[in-house]
Structure formats: structure tokens, C-alpha cells
C-alpha atoms as a PDB file:
ATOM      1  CA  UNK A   1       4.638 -63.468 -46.958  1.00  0.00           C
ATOM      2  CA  UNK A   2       6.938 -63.930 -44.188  1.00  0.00           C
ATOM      3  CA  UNK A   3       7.309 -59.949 -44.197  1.00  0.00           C
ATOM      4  CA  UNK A   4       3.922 -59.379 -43.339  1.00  0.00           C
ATOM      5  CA  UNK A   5       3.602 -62.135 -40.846  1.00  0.00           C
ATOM      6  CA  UNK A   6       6.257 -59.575 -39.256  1.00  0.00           C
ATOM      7  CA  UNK A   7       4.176 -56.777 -39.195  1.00  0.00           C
ATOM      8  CA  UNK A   8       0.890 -58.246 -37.980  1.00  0.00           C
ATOM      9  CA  UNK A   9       2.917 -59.176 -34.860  1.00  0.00           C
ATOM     10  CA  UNK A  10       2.369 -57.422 -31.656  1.00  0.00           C
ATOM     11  CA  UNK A  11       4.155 -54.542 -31.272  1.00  0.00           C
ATOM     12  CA  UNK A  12       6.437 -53.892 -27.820  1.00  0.00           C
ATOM     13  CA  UNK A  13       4.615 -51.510 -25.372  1.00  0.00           C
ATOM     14  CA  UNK A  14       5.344 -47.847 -25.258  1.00  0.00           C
ATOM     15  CA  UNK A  15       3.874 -45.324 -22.833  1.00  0.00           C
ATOM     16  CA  UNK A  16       1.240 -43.385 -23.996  1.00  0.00           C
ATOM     17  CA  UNK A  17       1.763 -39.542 -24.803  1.00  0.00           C
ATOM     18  CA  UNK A  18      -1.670 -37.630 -23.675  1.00  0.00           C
ATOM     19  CA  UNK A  19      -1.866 -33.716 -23.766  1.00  0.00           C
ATOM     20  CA  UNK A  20       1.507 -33.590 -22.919  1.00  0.00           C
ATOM     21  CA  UNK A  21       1.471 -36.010 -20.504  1.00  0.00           C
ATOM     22  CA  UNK A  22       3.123 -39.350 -19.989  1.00  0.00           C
ATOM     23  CA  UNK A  23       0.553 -41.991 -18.646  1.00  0.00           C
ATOM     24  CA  UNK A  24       2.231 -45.140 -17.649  1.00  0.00           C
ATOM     25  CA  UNK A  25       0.351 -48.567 -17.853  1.00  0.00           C
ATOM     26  CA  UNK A  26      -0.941 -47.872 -13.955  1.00  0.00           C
ATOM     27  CA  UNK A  27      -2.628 -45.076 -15.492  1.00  0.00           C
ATOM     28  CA  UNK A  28      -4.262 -45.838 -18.278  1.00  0.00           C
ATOM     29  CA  UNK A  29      -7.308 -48.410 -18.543  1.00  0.00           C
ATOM     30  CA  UNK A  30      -8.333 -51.015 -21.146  1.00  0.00           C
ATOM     31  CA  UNK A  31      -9.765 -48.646 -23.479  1.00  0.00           C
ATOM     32  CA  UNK A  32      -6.213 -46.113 -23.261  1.00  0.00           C
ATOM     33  CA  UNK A  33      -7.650 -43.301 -21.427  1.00  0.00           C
ATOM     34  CA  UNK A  34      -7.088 -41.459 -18.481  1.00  0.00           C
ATOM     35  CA  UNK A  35      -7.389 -42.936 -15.043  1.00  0.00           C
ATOM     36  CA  UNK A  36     -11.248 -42.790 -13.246  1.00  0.00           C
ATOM     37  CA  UNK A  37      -9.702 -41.454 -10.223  1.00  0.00           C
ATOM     38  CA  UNK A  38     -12.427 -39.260  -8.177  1.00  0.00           C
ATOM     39  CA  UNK A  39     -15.517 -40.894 -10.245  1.00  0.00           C
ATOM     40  CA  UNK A  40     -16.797 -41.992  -7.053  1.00  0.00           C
ATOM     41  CA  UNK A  41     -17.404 -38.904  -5.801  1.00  0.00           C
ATOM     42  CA  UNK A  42     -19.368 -38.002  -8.543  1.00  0.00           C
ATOM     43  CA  UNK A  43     -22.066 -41.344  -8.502  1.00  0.00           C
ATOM     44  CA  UNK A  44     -22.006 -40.421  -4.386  1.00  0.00           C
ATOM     45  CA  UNK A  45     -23.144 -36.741  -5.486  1.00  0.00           C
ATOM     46  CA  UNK A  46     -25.535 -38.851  -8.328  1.00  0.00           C
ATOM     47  CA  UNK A  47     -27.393 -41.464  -5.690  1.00  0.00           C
ATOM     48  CA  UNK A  48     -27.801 -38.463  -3.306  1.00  0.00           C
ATOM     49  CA  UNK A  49     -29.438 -35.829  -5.892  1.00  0.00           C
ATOM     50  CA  UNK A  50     -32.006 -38.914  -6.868  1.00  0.00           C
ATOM     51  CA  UNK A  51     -32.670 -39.934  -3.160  1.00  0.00           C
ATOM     52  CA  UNK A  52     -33.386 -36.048  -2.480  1.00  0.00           C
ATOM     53  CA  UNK A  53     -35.201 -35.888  -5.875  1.00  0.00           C
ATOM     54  CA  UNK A  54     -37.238 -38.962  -5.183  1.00  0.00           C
ATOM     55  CA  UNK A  55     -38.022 -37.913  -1.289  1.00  0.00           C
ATOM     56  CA  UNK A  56     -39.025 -34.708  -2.278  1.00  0.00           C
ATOM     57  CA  UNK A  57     -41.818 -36.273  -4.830  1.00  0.00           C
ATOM     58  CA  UNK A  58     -43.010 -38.980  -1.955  1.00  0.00           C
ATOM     59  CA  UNK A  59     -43.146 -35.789   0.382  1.00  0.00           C
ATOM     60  CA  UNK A  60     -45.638 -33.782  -2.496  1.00  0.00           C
ATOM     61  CA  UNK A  61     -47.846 -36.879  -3.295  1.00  0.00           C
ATOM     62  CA  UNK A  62     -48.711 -37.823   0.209  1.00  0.00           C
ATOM     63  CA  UNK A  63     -49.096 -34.188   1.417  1.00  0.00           C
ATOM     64  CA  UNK A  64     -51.539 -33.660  -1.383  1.00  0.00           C
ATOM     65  CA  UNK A  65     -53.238 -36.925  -0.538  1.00  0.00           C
ATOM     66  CA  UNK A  66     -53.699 -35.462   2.878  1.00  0.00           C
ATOM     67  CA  UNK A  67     -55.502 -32.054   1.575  1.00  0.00           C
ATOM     68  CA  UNK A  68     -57.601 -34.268  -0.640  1.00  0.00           C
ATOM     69  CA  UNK A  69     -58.966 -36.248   2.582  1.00  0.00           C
ATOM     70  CA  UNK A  70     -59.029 -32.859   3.892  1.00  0.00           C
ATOM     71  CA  UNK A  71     -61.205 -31.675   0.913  1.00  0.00           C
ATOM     72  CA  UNK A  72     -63.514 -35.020   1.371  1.00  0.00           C
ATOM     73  CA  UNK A  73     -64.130 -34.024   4.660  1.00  0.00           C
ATOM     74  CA  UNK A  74     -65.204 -30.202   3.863  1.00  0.00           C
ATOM     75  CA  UNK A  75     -67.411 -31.610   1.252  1.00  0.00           C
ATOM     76  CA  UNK A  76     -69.355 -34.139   3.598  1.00  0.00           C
ATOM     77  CA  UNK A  77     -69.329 -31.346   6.065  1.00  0.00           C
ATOM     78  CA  UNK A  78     -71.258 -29.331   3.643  1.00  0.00           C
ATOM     79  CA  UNK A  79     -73.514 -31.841   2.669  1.00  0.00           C
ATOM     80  CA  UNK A  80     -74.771 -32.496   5.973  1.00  0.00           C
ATOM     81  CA  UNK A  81     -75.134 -29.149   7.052  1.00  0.00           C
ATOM     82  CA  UNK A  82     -77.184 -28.654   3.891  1.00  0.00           C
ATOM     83  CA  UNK A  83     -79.108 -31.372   4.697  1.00  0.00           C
ATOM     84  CA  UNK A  84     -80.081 -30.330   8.287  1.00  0.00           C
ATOM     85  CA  UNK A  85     -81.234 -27.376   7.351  1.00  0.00           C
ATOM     86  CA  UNK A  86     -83.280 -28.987   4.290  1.00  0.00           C
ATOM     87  CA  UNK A  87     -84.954 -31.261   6.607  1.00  0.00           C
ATOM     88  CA  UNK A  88     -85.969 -28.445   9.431  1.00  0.00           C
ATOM     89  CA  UNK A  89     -83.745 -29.753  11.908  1.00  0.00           C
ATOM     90  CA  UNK A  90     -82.297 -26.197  12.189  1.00  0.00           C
ATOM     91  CA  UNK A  91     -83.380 -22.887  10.296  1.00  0.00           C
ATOM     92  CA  UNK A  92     -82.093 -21.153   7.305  1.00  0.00           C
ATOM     93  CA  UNK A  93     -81.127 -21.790   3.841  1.00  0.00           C
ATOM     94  CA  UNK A  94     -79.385 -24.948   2.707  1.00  0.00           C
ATOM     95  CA  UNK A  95     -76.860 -23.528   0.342  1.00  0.00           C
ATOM     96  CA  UNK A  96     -75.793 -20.959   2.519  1.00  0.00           C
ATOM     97  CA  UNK A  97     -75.166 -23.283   5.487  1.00  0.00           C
ATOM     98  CA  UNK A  98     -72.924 -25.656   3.036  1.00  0.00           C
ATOM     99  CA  UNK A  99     -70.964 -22.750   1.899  1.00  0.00           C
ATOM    100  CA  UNK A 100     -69.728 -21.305   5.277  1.00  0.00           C
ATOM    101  CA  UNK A 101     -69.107 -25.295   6.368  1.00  0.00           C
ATOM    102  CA  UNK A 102     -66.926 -25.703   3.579  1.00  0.00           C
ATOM    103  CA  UNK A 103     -65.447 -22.230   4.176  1.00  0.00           C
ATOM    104  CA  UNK A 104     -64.441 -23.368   7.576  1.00  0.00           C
ATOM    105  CA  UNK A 105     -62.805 -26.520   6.239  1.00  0.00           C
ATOM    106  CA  UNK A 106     -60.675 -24.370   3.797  1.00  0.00           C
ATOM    107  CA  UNK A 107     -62.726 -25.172   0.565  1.00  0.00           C
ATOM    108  CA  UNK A 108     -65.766 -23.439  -1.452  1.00  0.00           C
ATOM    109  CA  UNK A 109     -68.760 -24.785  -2.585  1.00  0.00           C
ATOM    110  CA  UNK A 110     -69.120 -25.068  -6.460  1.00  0.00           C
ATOM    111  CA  UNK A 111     -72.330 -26.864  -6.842  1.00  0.00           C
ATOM    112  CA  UNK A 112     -74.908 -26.820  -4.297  1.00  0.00           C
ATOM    113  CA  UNK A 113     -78.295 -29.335  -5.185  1.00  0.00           C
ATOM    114  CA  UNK A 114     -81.165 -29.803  -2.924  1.00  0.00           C
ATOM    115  CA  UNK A 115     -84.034 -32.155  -3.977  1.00  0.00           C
ATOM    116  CA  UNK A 116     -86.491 -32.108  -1.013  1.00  0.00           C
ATOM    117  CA  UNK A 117     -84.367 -33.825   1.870  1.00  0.00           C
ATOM    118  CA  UNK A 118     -81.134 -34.770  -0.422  1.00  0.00           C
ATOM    119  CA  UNK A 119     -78.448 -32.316  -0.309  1.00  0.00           C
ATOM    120  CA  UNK A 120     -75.779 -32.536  -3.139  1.00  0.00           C
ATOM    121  CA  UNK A 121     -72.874 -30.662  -2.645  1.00  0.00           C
ATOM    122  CA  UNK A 122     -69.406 -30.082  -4.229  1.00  0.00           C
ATOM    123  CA  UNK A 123     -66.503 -28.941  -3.254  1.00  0.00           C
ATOM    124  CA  UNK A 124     -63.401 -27.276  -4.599  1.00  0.00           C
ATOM    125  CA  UNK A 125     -60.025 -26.221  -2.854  1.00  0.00           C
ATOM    126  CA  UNK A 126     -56.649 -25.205  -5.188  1.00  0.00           C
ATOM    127  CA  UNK A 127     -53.589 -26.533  -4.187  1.00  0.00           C
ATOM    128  CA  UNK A 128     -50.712 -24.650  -5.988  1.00  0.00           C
ATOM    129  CA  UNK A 129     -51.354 -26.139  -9.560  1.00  0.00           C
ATOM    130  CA  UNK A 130     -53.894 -28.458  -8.453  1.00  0.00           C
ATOM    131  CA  UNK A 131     -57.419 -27.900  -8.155  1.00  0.00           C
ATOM    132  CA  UNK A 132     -58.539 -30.655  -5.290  1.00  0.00           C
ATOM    133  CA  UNK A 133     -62.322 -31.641  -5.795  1.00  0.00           C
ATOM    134  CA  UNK A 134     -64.712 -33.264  -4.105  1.00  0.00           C
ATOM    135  CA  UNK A 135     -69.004 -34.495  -4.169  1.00  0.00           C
ATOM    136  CA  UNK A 136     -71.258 -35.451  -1.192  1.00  0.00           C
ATOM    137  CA  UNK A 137     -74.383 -36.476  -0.424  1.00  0.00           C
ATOM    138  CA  UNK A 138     -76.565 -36.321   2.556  1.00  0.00           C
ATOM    139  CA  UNK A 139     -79.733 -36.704   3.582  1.00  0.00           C
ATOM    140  CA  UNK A 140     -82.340 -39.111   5.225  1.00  0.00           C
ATOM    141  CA  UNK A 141     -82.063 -43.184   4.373  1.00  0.00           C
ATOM    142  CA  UNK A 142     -83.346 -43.957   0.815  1.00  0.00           C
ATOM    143  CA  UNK A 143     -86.817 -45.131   2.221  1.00  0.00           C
ATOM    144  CA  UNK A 144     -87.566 -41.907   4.124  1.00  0.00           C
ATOM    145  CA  UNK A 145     -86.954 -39.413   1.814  1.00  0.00           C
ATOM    146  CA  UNK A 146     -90.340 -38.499   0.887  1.00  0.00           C
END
């Protein structure tokens, strides 16, 4: 018994032999491997890819935001050229008038409605993969529409 007391005892450090190499105690960490040295270079190099990768995203989002407003305005635009034209204010045909308003705003017309003085319009504009949308409506306050 007293043997194996013996040989459950700690055993008297040696330095570790690693590829070839001799890694003193300064060298090696809790877990016996090699020493971390230039690891924080590499989480610098880390936070900066995901702060570019995460700008980068913001920067996309908003400026699509942007072209939507942009396609909100093209579609009102529309609409109330549509309308003028539906209520006699100005000659020609409503449709026609919506699609070169929209055409200056940098969108096209996809649906184009006119119910006596109501104009319904939509709007389209593609954005790379995205297909930015927008509806309007225009026309004379809901009592004077007949």
C-alpha cells in the first residue's frame, strides 16, 4: 500500500520537449502548450474586420433607406401629376403625365389607376438586388370627388 502511495505522489518538474524544442515553465501555459505570444495582433486584425464588416452594412441599410424615400417621393410625384391632369387643371393624359414624373425621379410607373378625380399610382425603381416600391394617391378631398 505504501508503494502506491509512492507513486500517486507528485512527480518533480521536467521541461517539456515540443517538436524539438525545449519550452521552459515561462513558456508554457496551464494547459502545456506553446506560449500566446502575437495573439493580440490577431483579435486587433478580428475587432477591425467586424467594425469594417458592421460599418459597411450600416452604410447599405441607410443608403437604401434613402432611395426608398427617394422612391416615395417619385411615386407621390406621379400621383399628383396624374391627378392634375385628371381633374383638367392642365391637358393631356393622366398615365402618361405620371410616367415621365416618375421617370424624372429615377423610377417607372407599374400601375397607373384613375377613377374620375383619384389617381392611383405605383412605383418601382431596382436597386442592385432590390426592387424598391412604392403606392400613391392623389386627388381632390374625399367630399369633392364627385
Amino acid at each position: 500500500m505504501r508503494a502506491r502511495r509512492r507513486a500517486l505522489t507528485r512527480r518533480p518538474w521536467r521541461p517539456r520537449v515540443v517538436g524539438g524544442w525545449n519550452l521552459s515553465s515561462e513558456e508554457t501555459d496551464v494547459l502545456g502548450g506553446a506560449n500566446d505570444e502575437g495573439s493580440g495582433t490577431i483579435l486587433g486584425v478580428a475587432i477591425i474586420a467586424a467594425t469594417m464588416l458592421a460599418t459597411g452594412l450600416v452604410v447599405t441599410t441607410f443608403s437604401v433607406l434613402a432611395l426608398q424615400q427617394g422612391v416615395h417621393n417619385a411615386a407621390d410625384a406621379a400621383a399628383l401629376a396624374a391627378a392634375d391632369i385628371a381633374s383638367g387643371a392642365i391637358g393631356g393624359f393622366p398615365c402618361e403625365a405620371a410616367e415621365q414624373a416618375a421617370t424624372l425621379n429615377g423610377a417607372s410607373v407599374s400601375l397607373c389607376g384613375v377613377d374620375g378625380l383619384i389617381a392611383e399610382i405605383s412605383v418601382e425603381r431596382a436597386v442592385g438586388p432590390f426592387m424598391l416600391r412604392s403606392r400613391a394617391r392623389a386627388g381632390p378631398p374625399d367630399g369633392d370627388a364627385d
